[in-house]
N, C-alpha and C. Protein backbone atom coordinates (compact mmCIF):
# COMPACT_ATOMS: atom_id res chain seq x y z
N UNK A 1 0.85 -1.18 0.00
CA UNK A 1 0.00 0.00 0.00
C UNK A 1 0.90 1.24 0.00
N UNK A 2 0.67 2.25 -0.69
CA UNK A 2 1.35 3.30 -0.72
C UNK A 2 1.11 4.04 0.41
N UNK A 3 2.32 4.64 1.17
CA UNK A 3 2.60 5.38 1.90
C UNK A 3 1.63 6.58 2.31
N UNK A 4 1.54 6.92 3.29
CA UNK A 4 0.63 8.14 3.37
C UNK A 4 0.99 9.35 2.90
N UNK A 5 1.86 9.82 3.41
CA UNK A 5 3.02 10.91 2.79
C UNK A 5 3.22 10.94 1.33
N UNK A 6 3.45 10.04 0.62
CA UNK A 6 3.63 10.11 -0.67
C UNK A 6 2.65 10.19 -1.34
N UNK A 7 1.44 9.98 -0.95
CA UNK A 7 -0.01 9.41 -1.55
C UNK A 7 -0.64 11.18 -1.54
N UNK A 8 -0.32 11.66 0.06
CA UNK A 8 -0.71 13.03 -0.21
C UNK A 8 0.17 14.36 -1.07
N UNK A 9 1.33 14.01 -1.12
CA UNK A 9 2.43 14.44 -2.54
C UNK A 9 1.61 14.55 -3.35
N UNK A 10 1.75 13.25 -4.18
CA UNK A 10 0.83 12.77 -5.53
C UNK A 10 -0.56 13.97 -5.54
N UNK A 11 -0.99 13.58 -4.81
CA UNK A 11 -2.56 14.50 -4.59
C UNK A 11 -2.16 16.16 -4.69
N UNK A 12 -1.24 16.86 -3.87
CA UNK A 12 -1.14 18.09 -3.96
C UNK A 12 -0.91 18.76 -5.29
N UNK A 13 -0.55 17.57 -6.43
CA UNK A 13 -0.22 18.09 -7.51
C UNK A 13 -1.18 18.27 -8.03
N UNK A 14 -2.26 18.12 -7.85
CA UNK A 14 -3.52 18.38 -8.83
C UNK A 14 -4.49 19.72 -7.97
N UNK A 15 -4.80 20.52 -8.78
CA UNK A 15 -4.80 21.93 -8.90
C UNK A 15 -6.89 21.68 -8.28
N UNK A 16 -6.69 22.06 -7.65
CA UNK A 16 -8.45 22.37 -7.09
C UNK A 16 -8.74 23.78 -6.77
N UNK A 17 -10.12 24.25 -7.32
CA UNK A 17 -10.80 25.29 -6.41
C UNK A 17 -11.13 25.21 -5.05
N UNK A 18 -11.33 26.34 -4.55
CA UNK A 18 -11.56 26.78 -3.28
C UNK A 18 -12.96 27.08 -3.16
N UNK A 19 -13.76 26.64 -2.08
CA UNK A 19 -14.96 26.54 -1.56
C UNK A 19 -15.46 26.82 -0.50
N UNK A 20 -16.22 27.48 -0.20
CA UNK A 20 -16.81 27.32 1.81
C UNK A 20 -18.26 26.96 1.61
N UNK A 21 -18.03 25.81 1.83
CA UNK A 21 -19.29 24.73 2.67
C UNK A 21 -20.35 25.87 3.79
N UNK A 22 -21.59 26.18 3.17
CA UNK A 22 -22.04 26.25 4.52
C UNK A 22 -23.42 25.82 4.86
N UNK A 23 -23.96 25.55 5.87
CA UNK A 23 -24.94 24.92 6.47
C UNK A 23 -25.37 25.70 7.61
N UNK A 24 -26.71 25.24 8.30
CA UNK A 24 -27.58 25.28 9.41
C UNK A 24 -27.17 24.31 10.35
N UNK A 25 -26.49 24.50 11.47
CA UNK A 25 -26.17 23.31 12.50
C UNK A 25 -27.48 23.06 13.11
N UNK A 26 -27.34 21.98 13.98
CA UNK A 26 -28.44 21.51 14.80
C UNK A 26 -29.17 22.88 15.44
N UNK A 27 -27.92 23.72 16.22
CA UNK A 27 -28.32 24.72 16.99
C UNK A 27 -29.19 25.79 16.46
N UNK A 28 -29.35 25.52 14.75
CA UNK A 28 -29.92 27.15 14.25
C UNK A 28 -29.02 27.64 13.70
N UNK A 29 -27.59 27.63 13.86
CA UNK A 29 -26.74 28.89 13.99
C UNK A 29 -25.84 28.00 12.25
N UNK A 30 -25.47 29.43 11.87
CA UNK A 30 -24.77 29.30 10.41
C UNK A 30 -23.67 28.62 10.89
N UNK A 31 -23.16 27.47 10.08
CA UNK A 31 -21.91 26.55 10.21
C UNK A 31 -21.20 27.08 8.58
N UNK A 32 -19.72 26.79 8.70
CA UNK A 32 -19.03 26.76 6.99
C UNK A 32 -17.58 26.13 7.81
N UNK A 33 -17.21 26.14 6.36
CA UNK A 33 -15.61 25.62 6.49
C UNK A 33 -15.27 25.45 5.48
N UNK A 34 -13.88 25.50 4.90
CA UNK A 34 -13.75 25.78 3.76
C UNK A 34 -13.29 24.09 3.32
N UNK A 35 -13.54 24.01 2.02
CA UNK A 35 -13.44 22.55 1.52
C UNK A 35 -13.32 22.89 -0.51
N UNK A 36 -11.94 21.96 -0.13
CA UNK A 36 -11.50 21.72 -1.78
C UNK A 36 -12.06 20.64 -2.31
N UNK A 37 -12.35 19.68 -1.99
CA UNK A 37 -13.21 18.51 -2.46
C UNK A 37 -14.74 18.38 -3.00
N UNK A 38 -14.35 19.47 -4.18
CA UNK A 38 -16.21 19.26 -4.62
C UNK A 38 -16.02 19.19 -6.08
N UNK A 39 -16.93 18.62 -6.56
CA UNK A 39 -16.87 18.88 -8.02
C UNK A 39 -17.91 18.69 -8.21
N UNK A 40 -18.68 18.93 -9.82
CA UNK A 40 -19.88 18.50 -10.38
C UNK A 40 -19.86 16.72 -11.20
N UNK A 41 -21.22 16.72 -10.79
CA UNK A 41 -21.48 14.89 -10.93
C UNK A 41 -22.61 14.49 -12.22
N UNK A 42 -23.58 15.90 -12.24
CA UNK A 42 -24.47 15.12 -13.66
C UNK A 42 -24.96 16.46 -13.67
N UNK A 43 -25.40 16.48 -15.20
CA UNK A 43 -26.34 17.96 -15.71
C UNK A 43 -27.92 17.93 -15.09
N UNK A 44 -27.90 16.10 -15.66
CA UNK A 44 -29.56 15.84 -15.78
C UNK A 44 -29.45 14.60 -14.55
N UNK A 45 -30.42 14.87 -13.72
CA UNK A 45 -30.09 15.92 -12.94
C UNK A 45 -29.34 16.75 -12.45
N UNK A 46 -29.14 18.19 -12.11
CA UNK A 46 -28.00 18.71 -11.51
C UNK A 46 -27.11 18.17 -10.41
N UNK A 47 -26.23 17.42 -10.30
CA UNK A 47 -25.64 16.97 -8.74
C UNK A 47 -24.37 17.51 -8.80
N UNK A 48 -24.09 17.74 -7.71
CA UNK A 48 -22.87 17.72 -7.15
C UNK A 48 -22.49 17.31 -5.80
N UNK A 49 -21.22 16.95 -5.63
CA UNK A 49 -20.52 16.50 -3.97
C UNK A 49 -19.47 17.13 -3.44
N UNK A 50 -19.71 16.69 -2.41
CA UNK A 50 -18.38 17.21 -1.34
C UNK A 50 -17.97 16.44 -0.38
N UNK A 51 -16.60 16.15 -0.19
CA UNK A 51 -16.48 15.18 0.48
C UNK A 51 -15.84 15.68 2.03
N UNK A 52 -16.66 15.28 2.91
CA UNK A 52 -15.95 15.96 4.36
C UNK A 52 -15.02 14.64 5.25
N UNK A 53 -14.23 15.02 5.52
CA UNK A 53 -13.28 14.51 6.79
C UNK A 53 -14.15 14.29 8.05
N UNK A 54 -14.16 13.05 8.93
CA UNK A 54 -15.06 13.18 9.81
C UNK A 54 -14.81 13.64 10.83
N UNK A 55 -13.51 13.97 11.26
CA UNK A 55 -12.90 15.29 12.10
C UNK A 55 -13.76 16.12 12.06
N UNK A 56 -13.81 16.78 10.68
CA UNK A 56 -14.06 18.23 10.54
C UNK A 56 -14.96 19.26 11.45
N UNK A 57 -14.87 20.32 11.76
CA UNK A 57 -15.94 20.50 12.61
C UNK A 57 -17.27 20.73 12.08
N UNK A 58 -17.21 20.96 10.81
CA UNK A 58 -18.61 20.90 10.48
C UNK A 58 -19.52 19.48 9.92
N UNK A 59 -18.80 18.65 10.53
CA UNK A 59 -19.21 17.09 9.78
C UNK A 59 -20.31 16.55 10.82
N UNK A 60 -20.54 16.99 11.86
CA UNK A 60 -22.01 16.78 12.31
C UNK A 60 -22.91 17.19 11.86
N UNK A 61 -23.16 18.55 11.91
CA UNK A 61 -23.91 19.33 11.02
C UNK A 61 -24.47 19.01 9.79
N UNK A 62 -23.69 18.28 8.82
CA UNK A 62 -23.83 17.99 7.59
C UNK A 62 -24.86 16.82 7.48
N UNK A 63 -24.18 15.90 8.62
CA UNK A 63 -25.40 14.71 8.71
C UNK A 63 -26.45 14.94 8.65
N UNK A 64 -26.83 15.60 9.81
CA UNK A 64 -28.43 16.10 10.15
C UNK A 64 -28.67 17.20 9.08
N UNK A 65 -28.05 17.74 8.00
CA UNK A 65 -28.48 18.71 7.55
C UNK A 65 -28.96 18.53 6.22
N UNK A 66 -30.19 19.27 5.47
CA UNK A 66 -30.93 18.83 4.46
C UNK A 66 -30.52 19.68 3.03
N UNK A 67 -30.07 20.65 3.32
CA UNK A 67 -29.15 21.22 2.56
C UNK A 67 -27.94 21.78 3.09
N UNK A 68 -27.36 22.12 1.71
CA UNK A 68 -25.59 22.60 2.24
C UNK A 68 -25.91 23.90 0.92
N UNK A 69 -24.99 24.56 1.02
CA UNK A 69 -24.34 25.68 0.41
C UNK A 69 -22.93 25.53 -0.32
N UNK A 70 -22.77 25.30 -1.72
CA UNK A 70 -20.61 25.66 -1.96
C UNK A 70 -20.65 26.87 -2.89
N UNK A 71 -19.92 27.38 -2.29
CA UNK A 71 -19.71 28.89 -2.65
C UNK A 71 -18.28 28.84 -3.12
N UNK A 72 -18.10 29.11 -4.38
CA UNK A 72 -16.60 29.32 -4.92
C UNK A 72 -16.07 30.76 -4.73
N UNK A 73 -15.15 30.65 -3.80
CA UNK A 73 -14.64 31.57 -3.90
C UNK A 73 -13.34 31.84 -5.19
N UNK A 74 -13.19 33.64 -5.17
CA UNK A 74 -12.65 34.00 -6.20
C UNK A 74 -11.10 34.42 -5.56
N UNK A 75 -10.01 34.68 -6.90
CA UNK A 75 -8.89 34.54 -6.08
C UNK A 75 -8.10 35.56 -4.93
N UNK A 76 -9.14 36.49 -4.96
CA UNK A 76 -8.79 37.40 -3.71
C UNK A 76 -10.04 37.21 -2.30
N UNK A 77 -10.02 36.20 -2.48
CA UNK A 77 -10.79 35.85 -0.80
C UNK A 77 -9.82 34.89 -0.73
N UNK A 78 -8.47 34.67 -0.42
CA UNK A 78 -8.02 34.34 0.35
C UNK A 78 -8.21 33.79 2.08
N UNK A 79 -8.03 35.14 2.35
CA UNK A 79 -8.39 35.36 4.08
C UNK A 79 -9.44 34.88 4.15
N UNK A 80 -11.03 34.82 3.48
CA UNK A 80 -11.71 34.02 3.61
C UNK A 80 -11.84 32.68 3.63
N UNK A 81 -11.37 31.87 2.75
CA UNK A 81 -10.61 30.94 2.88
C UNK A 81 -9.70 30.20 4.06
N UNK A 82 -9.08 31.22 4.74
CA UNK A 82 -8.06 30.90 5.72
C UNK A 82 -9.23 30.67 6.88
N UNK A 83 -9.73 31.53 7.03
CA UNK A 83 -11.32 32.03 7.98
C UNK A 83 -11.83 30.86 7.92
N UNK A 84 -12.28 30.40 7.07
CA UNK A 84 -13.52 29.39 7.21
C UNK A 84 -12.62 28.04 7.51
N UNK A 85 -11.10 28.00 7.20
CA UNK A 85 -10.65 26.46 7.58
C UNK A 85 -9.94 26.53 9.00
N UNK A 86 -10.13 27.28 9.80
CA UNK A 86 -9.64 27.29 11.03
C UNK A 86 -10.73 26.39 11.67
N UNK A 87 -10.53 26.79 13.69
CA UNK A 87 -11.70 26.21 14.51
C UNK A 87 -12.34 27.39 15.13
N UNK A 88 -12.26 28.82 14.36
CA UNK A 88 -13.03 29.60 15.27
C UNK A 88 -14.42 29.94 15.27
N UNK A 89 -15.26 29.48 16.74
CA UNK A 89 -16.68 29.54 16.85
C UNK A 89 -17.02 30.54 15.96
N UNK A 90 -16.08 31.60 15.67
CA UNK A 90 -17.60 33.31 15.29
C UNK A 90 -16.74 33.21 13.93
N UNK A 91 -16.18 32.29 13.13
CA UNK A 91 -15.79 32.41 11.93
C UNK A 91 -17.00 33.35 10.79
N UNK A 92 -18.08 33.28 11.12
CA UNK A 92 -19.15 34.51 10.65
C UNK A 92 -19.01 35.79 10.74
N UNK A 93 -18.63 36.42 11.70
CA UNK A 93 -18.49 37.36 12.57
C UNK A 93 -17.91 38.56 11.34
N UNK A 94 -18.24 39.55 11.20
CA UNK A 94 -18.04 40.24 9.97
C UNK A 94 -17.66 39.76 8.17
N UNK A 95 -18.71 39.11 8.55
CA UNK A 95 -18.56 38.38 7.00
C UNK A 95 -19.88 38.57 6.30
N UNK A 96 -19.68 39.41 4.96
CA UNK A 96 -20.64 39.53 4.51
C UNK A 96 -21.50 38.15 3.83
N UNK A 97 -23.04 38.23 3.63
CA UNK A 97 -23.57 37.57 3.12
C UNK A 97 -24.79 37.08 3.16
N UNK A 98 -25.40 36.81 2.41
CA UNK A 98 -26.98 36.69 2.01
C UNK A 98 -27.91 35.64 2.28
N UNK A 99 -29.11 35.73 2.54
CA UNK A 99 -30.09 34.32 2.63
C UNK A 99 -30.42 33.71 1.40
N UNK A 100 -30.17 32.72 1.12
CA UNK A 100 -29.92 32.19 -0.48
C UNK A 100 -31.73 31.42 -0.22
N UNK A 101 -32.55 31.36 -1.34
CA UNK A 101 -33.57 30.37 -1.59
C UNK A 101 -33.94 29.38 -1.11
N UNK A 102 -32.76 28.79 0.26
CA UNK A 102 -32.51 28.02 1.16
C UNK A 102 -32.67 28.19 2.12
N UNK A 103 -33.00 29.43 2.29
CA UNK A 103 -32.28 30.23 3.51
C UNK A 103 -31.00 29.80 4.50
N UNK A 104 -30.04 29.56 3.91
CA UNK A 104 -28.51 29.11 4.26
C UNK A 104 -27.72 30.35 3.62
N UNK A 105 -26.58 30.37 4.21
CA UNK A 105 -25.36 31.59 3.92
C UNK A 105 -25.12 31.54 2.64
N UNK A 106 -25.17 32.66 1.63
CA UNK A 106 -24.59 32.38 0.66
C UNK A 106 -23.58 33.65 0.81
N UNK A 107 -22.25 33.25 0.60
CA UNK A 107 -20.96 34.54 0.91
C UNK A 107 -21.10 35.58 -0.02
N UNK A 108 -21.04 37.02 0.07
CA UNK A 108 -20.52 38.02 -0.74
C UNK A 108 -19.50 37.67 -1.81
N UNK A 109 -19.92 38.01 -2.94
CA UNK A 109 -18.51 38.65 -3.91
C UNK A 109 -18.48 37.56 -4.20
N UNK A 110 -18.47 36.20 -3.63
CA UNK A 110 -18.38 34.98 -4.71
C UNK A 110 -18.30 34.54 -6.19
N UNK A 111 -17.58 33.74 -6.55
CA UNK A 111 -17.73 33.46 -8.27
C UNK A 111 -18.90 32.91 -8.60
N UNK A 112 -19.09 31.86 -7.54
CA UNK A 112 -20.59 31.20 -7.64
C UNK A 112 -20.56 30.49 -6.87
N UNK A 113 -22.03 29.98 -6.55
CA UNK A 113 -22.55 29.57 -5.57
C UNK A 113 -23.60 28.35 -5.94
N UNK A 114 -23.59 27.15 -5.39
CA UNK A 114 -24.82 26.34 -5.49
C UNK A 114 -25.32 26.22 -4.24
N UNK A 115 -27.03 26.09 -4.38
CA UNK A 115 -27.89 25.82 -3.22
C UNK A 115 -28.42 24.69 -3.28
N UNK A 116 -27.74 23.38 -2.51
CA UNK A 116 -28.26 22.13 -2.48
C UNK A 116 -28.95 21.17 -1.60
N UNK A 117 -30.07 20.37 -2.08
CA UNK A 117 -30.42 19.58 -1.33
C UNK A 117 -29.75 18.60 -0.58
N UNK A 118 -29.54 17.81 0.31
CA UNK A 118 -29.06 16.20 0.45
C UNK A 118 -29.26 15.27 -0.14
N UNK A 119 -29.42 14.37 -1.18
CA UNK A 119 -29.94 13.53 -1.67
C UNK A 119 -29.24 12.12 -1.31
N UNK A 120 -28.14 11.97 -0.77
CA UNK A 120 -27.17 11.30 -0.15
C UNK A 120 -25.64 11.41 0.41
N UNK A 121 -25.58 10.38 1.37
CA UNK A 121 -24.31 10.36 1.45
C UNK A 121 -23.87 9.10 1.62
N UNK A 122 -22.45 8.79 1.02
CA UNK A 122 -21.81 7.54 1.13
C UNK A 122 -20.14 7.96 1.59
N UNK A 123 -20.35 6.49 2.94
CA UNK A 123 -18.90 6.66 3.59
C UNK A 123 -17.32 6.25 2.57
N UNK A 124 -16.59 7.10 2.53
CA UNK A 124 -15.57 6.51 1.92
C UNK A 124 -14.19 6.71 2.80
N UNK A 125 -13.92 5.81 3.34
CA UNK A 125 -12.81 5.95 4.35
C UNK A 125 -12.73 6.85 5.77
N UNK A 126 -11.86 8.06 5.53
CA UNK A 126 -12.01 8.94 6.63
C UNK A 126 -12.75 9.88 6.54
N UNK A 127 -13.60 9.86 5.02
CA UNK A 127 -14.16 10.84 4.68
C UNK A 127 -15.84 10.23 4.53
N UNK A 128 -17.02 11.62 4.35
CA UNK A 128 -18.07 11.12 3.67
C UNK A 128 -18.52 11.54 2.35
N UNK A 129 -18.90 11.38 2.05
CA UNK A 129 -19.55 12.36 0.53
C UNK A 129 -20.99 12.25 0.53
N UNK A 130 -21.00 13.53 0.42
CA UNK A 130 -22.42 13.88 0.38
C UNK A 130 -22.74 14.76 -1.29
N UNK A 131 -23.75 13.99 -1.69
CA UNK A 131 -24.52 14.38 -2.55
C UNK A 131 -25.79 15.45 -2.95
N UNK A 132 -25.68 16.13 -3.73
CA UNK A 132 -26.68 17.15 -3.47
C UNK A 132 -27.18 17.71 -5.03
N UNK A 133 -28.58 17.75 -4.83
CA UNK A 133 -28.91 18.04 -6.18
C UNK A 133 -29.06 19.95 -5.93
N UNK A 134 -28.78 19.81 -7.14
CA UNK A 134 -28.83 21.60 -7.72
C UNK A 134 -29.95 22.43 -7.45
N UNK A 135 -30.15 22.87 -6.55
CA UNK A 135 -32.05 24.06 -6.99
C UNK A 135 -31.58 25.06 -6.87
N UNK A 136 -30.86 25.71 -6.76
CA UNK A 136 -30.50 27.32 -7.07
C UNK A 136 -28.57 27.53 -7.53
N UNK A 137 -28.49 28.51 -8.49
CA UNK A 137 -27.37 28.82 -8.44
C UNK A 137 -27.16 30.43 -8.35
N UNK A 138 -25.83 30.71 -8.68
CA UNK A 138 -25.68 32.02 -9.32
C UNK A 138 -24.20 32.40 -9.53
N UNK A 139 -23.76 32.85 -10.38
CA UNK A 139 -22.39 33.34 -10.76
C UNK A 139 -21.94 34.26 -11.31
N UNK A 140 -21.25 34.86 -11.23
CA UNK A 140 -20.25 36.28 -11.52
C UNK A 140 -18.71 36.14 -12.49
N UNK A 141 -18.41 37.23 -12.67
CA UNK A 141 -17.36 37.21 -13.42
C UNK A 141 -16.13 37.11 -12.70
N UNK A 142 -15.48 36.65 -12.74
CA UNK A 142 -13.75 36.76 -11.88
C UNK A 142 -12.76 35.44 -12.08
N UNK A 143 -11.99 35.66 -11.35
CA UNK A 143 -10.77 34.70 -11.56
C UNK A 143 -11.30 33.52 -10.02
N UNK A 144 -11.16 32.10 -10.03
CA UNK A 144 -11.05 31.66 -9.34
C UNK A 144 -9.92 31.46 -7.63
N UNK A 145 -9.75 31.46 -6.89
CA UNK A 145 -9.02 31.39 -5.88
C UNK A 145 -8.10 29.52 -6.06
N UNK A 146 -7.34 29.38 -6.32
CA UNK A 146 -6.82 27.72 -5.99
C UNK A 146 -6.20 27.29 -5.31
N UNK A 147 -6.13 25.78 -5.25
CA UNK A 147 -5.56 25.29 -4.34
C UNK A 147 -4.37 24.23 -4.73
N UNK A 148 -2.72 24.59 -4.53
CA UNK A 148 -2.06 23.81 -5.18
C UNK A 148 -0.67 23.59 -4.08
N UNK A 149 -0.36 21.87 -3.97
CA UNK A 149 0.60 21.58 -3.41
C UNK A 149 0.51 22.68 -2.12
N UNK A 150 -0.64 22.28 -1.53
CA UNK A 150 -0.65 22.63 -0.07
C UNK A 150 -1.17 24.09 0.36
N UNK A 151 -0.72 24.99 -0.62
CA UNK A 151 -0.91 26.22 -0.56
C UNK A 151 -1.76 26.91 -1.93
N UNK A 152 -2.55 28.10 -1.52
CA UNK A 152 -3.25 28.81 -2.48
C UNK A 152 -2.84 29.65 -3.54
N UNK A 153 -3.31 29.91 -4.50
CA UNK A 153 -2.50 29.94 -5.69
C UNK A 153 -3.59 31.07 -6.18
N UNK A 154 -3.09 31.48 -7.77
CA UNK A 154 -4.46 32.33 -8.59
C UNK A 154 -3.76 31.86 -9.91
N UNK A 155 -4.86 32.35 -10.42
CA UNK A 155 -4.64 31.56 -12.17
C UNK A 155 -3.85 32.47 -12.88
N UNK A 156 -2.96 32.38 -13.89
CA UNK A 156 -2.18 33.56 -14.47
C UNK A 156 -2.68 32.80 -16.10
N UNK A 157 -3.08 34.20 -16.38
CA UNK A 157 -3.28 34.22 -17.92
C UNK A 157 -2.93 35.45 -19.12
């Protein structure tokens, strides 16, 4: 079996967007965290996933929760980015942003945003993936924010 260390090497080389996950915790109260693991899964129907770490602190939340929020961020939300992957309770706390069709967080200034249902989740190792069909989007013009070999990046063209 390949090494852990080397296995996550291999992986850093491949170039991902930047995202903040957000949700309704049990409590009511807005949950996010930022997460590179999403991509799109079918047109017809719209799906997409995300796969959470069961560490994470927002991976309770997600269980019990019937929708989620991924908001792409663009390449100057950085600090947002940094914000949402820490452990701090008021990670909200002067952060702009809107009640999406969900009524869940949708962030300011974003490139885009999907508003998704749960439609499943399946365990895959240390992680889960959760599935979610499409009912609202919206997107803007800008450069994406990325994520490469560990650290954040922007696109040069």
């Amino acid at each position: 079996m390949i090494d852990h260390d080397a296995f996550r090497a291999v992986l850093g080389r491949f170039t991902t967007g930047v995202t903040v996950v957000t949700a309704i915790g049990p409590d009511g109260q807005d949950q996010g965290m930022t997460v590179s693991a999403f991509c799109s899964l079918s047109l017809t129907p719209p799906l997409v996933l995300i796969c959470i770490d069961h560490t994470a602190s927002m991976y309770g939340s997600l269980k019990l929760a019937s929708h989620f929020v991924v908001n792409i961020l663009c390449e100057d939300q950085e600090a947002l980015a940094r914000r949402f992957s820490g452990t701090d309770p008021n990670r909200f706390d002067g952060v702009g942003y809107t009640r999406g069709q969900t009524g869940l967080a949708v962030l300011d200034d974003v490139l885009g945003f999907v508003e998704c249902r749960v439609t499943a989740t399946q365990e895959g190792g240390d992680h889960d993936v959760f599935f979610g069909e499409v009912e609202f989007a919206g997107a803007s013009d800008g450069k994406p924010l990325l994520y490469y070999r560990g650290g954040y990046a922007q696109l040069e063209r």
